[in-house]
N, C-alpha and C. Protein backbone atom coordinates (compact mmCIF):
# COMPACT_ATOMS: atom_id res chain seq x y z
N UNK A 1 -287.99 -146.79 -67.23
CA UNK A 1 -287.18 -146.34 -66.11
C UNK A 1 -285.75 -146.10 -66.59
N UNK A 2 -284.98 -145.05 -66.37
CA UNK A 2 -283.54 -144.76 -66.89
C UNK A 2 -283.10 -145.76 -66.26
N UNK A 3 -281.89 -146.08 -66.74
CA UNK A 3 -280.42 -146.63 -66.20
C UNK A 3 -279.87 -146.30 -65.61
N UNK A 4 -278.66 -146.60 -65.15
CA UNK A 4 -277.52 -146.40 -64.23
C UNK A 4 -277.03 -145.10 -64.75
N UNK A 5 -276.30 -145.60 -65.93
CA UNK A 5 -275.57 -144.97 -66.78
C UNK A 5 -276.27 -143.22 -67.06
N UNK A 6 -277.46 -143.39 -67.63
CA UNK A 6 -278.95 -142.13 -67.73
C UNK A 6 -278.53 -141.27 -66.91
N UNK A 7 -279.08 -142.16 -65.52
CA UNK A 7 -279.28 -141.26 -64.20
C UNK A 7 -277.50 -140.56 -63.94
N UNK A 8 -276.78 -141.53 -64.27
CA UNK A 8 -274.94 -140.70 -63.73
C UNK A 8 -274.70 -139.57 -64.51
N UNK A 9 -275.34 -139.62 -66.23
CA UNK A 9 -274.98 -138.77 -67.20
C UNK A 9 -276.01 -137.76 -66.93
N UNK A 10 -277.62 -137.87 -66.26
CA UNK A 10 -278.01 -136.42 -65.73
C UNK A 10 -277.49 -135.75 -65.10
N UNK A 11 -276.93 -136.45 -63.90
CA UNK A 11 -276.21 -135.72 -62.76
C UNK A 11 -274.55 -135.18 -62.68
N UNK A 12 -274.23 -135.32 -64.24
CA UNK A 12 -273.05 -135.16 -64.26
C UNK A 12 -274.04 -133.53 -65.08
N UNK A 13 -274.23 -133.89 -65.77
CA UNK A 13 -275.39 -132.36 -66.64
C UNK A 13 -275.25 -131.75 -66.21
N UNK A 14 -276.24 -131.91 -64.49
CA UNK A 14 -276.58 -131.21 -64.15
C UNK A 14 -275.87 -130.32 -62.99
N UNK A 15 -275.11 -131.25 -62.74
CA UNK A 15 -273.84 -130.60 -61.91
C UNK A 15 -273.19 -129.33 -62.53
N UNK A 16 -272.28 -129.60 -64.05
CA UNK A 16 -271.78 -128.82 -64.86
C UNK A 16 -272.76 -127.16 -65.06
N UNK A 17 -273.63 -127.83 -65.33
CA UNK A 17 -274.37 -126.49 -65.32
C UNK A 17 -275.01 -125.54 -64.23
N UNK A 18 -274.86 -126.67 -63.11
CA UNK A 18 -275.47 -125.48 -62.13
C UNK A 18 -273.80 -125.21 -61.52
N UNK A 19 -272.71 -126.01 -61.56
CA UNK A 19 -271.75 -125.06 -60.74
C UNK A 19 -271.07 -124.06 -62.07
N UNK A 20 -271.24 -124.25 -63.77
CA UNK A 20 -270.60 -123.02 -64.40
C UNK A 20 -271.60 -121.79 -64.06
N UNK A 21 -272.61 -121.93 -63.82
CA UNK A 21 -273.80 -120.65 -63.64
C UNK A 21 -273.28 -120.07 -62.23
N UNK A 22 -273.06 -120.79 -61.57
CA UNK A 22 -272.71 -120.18 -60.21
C UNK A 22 -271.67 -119.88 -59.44
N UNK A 23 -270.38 -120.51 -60.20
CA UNK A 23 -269.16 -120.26 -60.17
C UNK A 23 -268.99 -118.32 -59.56
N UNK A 24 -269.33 -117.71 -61.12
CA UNK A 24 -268.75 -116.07 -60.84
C UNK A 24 -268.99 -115.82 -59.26
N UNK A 25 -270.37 -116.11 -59.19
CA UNK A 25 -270.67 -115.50 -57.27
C UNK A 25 -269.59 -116.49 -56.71
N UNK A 26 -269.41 -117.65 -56.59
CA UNK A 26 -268.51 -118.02 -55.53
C UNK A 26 -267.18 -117.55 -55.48
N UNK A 27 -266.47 -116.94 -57.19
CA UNK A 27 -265.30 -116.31 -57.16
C UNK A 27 -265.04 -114.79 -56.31
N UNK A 28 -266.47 -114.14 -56.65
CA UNK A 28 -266.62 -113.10 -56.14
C UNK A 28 -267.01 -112.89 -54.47
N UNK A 29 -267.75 -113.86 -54.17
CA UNK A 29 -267.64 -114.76 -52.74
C UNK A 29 -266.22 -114.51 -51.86
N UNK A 30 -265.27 -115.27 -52.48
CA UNK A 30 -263.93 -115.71 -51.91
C UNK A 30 -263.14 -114.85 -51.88
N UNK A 31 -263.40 -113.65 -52.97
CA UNK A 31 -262.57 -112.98 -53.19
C UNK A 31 -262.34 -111.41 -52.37
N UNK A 32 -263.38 -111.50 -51.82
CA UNK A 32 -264.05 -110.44 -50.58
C UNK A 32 -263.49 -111.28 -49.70
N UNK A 33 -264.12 -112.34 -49.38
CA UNK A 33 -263.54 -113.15 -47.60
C UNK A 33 -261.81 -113.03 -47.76
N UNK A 34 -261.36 -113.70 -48.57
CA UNK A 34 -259.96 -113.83 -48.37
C UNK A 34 -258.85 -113.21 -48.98
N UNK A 35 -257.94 -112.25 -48.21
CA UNK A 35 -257.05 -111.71 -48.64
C UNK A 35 -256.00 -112.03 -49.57
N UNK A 36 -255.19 -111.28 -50.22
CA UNK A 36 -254.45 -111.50 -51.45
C UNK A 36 -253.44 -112.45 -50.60
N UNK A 37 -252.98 -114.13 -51.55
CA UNK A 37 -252.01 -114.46 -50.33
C UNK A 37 -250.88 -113.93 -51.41
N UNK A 38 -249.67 -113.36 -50.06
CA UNK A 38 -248.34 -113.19 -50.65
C UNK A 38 -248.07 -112.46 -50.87
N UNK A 39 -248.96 -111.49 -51.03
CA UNK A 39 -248.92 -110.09 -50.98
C UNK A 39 -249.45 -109.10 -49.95
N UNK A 40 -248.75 -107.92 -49.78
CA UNK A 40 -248.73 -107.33 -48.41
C UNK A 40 -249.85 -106.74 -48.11
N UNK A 41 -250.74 -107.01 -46.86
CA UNK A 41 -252.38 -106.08 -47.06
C UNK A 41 -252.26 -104.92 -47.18
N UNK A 42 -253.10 -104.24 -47.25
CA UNK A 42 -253.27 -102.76 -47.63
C UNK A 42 -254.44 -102.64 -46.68
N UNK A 43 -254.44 -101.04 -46.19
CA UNK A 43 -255.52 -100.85 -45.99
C UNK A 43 -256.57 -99.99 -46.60
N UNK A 44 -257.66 -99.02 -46.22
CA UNK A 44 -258.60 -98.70 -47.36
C UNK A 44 -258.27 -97.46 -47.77
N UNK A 45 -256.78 -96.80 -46.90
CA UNK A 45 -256.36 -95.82 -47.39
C UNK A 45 -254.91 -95.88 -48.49
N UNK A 46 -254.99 -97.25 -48.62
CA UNK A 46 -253.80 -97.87 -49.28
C UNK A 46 -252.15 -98.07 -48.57
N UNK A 47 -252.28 -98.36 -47.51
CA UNK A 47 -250.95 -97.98 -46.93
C UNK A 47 -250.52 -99.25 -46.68
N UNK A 48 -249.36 -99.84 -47.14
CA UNK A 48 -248.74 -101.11 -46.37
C UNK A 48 -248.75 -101.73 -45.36
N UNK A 49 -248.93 -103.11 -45.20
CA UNK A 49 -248.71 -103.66 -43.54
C UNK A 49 -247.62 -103.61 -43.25
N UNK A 50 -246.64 -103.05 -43.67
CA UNK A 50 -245.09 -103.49 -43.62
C UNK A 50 -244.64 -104.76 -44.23
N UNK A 51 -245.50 -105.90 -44.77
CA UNK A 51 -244.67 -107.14 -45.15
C UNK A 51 -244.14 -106.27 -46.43
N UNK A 52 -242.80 -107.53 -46.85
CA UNK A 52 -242.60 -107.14 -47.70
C UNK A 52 -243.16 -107.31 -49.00
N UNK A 53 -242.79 -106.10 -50.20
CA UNK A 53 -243.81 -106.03 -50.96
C UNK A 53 -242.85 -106.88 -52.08
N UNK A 54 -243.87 -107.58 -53.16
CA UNK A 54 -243.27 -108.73 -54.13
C UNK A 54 -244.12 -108.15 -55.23
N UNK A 55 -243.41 -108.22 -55.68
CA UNK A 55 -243.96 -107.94 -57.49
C UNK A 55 -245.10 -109.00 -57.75
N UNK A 56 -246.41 -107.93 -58.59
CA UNK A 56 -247.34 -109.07 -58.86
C UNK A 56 -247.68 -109.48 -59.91
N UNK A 57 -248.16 -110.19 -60.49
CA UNK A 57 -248.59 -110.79 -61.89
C UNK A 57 -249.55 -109.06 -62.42
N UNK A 58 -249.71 -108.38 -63.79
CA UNK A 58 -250.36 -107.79 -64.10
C UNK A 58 -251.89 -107.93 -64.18
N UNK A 59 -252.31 -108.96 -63.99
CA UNK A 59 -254.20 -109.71 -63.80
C UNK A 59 -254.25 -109.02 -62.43
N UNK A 60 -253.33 -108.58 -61.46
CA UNK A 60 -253.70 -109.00 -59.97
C UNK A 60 -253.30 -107.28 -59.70
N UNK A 61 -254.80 -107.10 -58.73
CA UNK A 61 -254.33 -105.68 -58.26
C UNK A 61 -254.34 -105.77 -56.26
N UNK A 62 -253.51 -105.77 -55.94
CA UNK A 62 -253.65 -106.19 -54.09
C UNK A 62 -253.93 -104.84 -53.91
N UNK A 63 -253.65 -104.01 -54.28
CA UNK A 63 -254.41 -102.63 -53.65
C UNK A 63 -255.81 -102.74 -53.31
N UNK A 64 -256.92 -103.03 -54.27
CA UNK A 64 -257.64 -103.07 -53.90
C UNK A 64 -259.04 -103.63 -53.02
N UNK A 65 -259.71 -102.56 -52.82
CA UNK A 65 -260.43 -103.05 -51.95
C UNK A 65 -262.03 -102.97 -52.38
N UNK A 66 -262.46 -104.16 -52.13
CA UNK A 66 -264.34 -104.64 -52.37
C UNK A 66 -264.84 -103.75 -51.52
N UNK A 67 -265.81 -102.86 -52.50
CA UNK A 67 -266.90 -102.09 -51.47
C UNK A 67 -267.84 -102.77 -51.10
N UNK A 68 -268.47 -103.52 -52.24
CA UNK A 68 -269.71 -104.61 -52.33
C UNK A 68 -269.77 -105.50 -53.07
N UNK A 69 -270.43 -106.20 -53.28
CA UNK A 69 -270.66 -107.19 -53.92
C UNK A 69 -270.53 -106.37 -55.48
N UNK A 70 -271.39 -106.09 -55.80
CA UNK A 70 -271.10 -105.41 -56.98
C UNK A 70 -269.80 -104.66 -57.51
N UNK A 71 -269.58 -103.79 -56.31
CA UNK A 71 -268.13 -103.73 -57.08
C UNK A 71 -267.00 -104.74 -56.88
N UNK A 72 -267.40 -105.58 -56.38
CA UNK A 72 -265.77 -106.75 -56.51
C UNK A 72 -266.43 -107.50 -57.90
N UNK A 73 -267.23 -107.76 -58.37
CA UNK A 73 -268.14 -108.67 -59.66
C UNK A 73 -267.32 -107.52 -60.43
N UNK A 74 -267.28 -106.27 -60.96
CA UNK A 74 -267.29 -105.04 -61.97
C UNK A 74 -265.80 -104.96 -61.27
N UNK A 75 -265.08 -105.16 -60.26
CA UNK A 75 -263.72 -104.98 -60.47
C UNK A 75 -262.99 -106.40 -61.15
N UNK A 76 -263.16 -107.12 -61.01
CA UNK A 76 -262.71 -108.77 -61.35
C UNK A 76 -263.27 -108.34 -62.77
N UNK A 77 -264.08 -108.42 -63.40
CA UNK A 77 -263.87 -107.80 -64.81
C UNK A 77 -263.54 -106.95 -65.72
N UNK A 78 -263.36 -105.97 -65.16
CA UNK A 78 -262.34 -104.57 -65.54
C UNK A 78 -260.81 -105.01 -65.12
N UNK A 79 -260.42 -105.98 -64.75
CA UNK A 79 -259.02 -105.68 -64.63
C UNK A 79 -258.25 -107.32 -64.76
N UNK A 80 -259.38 -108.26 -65.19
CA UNK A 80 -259.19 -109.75 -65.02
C UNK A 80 -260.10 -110.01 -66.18
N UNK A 81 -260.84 -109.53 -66.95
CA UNK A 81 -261.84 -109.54 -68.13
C UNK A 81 -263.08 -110.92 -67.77
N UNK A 82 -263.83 -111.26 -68.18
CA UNK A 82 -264.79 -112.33 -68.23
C UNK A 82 -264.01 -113.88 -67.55
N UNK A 83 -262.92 -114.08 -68.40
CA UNK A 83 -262.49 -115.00 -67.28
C UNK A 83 -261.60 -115.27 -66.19
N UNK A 84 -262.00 -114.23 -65.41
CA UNK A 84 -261.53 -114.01 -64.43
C UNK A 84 -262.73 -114.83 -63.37
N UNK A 85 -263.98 -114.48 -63.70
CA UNK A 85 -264.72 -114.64 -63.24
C UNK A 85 -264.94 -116.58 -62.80
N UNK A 86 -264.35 -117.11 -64.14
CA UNK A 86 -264.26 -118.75 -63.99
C UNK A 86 -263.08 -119.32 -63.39
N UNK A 87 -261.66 -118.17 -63.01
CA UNK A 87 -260.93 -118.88 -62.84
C UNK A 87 -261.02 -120.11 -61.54
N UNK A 88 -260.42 -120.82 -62.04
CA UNK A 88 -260.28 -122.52 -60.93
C UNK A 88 -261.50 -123.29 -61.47
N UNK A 89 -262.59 -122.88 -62.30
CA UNK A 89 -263.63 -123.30 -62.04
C UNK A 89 -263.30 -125.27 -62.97
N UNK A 90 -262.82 -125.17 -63.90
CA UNK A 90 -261.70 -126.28 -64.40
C UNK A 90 -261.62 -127.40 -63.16
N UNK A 91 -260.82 -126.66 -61.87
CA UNK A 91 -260.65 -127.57 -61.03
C UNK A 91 -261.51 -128.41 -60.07
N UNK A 92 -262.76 -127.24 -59.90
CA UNK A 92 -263.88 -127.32 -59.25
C UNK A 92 -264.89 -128.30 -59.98
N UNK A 93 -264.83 -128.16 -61.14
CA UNK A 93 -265.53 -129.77 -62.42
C UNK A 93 -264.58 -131.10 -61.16
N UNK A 94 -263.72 -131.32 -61.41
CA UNK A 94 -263.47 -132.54 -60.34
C UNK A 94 -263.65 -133.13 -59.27
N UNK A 95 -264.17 -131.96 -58.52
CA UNK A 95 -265.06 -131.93 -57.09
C UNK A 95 -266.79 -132.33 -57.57
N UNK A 96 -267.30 -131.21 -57.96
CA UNK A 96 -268.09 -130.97 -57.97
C UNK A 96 -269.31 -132.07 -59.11
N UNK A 97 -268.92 -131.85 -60.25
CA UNK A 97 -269.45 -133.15 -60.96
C UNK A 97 -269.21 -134.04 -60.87
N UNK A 98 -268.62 -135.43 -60.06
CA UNK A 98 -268.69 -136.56 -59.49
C UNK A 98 -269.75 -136.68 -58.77
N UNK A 99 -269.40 -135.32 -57.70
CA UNK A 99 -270.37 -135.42 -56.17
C UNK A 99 -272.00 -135.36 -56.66
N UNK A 100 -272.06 -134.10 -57.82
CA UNK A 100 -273.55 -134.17 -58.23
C UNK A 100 -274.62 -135.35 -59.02
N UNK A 101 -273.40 -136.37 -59.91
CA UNK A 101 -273.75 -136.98 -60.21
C UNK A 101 -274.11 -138.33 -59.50
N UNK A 102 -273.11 -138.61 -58.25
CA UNK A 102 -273.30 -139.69 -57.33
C UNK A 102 -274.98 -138.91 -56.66
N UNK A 103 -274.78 -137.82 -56.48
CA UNK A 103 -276.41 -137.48 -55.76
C UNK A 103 -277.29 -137.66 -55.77
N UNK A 104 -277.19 -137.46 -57.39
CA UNK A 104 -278.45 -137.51 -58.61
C UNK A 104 -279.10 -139.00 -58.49
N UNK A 105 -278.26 -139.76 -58.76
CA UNK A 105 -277.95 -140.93 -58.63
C UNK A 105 -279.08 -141.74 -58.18
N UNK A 106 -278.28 -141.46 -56.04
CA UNK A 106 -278.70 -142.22 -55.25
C UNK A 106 -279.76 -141.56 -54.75
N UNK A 107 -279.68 -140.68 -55.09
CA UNK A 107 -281.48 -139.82 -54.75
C UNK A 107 -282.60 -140.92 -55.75
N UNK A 108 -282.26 -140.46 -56.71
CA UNK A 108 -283.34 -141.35 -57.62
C UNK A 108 -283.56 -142.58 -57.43
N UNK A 109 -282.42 -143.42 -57.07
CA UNK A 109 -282.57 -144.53 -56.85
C UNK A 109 -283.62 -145.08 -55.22
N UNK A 110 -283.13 -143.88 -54.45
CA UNK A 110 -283.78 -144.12 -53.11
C UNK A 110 -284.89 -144.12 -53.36
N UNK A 111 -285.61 -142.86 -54.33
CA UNK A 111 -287.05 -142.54 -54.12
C UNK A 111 -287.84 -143.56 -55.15
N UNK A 112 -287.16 -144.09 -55.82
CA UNK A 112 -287.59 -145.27 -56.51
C UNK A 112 -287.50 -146.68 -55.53
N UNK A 113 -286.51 -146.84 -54.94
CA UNK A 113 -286.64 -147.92 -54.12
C UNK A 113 -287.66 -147.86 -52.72
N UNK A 114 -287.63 -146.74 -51.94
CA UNK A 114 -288.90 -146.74 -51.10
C UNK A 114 -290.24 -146.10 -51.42
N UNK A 115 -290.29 -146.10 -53.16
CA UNK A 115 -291.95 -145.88 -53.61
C UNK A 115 -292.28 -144.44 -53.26
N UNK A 116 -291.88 -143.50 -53.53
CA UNK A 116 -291.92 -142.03 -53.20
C UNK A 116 -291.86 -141.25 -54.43
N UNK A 117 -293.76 -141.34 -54.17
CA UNK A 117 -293.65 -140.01 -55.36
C UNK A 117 -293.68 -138.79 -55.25
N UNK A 118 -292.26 -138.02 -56.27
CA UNK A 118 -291.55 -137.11 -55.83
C UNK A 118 -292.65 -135.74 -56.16
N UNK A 119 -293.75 -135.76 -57.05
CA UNK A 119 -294.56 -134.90 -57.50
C UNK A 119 -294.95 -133.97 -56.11
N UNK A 120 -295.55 -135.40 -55.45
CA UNK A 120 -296.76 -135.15 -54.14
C UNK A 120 -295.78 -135.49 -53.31
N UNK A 121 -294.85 -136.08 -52.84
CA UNK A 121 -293.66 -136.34 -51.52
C UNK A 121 -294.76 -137.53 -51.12
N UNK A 122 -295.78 -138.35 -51.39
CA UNK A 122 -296.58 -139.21 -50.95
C UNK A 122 -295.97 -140.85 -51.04
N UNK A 123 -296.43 -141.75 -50.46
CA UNK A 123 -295.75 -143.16 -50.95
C UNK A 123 -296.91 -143.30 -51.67
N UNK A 124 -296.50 -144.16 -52.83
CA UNK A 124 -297.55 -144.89 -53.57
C UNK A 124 -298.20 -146.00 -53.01
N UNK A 125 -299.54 -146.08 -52.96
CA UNK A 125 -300.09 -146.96 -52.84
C UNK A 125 -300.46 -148.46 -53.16
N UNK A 126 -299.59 -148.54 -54.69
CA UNK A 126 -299.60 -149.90 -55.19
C UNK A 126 -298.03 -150.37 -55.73
């Protein structure tokens, strides 16, 4: 039967790897829902809201606009290169691999403590 320690260091694993795999979609996710902050919206014909306009970092284009999914993924890399795609993701390891590993954890531990085998979802009989 693993350990404490086993079971925290799977779920730390396995955390890492399923949120670096899945990171790009959630960047590309967020990046459609929520507008550039600080910079003035545009609309799809490019025209100002009137705020005022602030100079932007060269990574950052507020002009534009996500047609789809695909093109906000193929714009975030044409103009932000590959890691664009991870940015924050650094910060998101601090959230995210604790929480997966406490999961991992107390999942295993539950289905070990009320006799649940996870194969068949059945209780064991002996």
């Amino acid at each position: 039967h693993p350990t404490l320690p086993l079971r925290l260091a799977c779920g730390t694993a396995a955390g890492i790897v399923a949120q670096t795999l899945t990171y790009p979609l959630d960047v590309v996710r967020r990046r459609m829902q929520v507008p550039m902050m600080g910079y003035p919206a545009r609309s799809k014909d490019g025209a100002s809201s009137g705020a005022p306009h602030r100079p932007h970092p060269s990574h950052v284009r507020p002009h534009l606009h996500y047609r789809n999914t695909w093109h906000a993924f193929t714009a975030i890399i044409t103009h932000e290169s590959i890691p664009g795609l991870f940015r924050g993701l650094s910060v998101n390891y601090l959230k995210v691999v604790p929480s997966m590993a406490i999961s991992f954890t107390v999942y295993d531990m539950m289905r070990k403590l009320l006799n649940v085998d996870s194969e068949a979802g059945a209780v064991y009989s002996g």
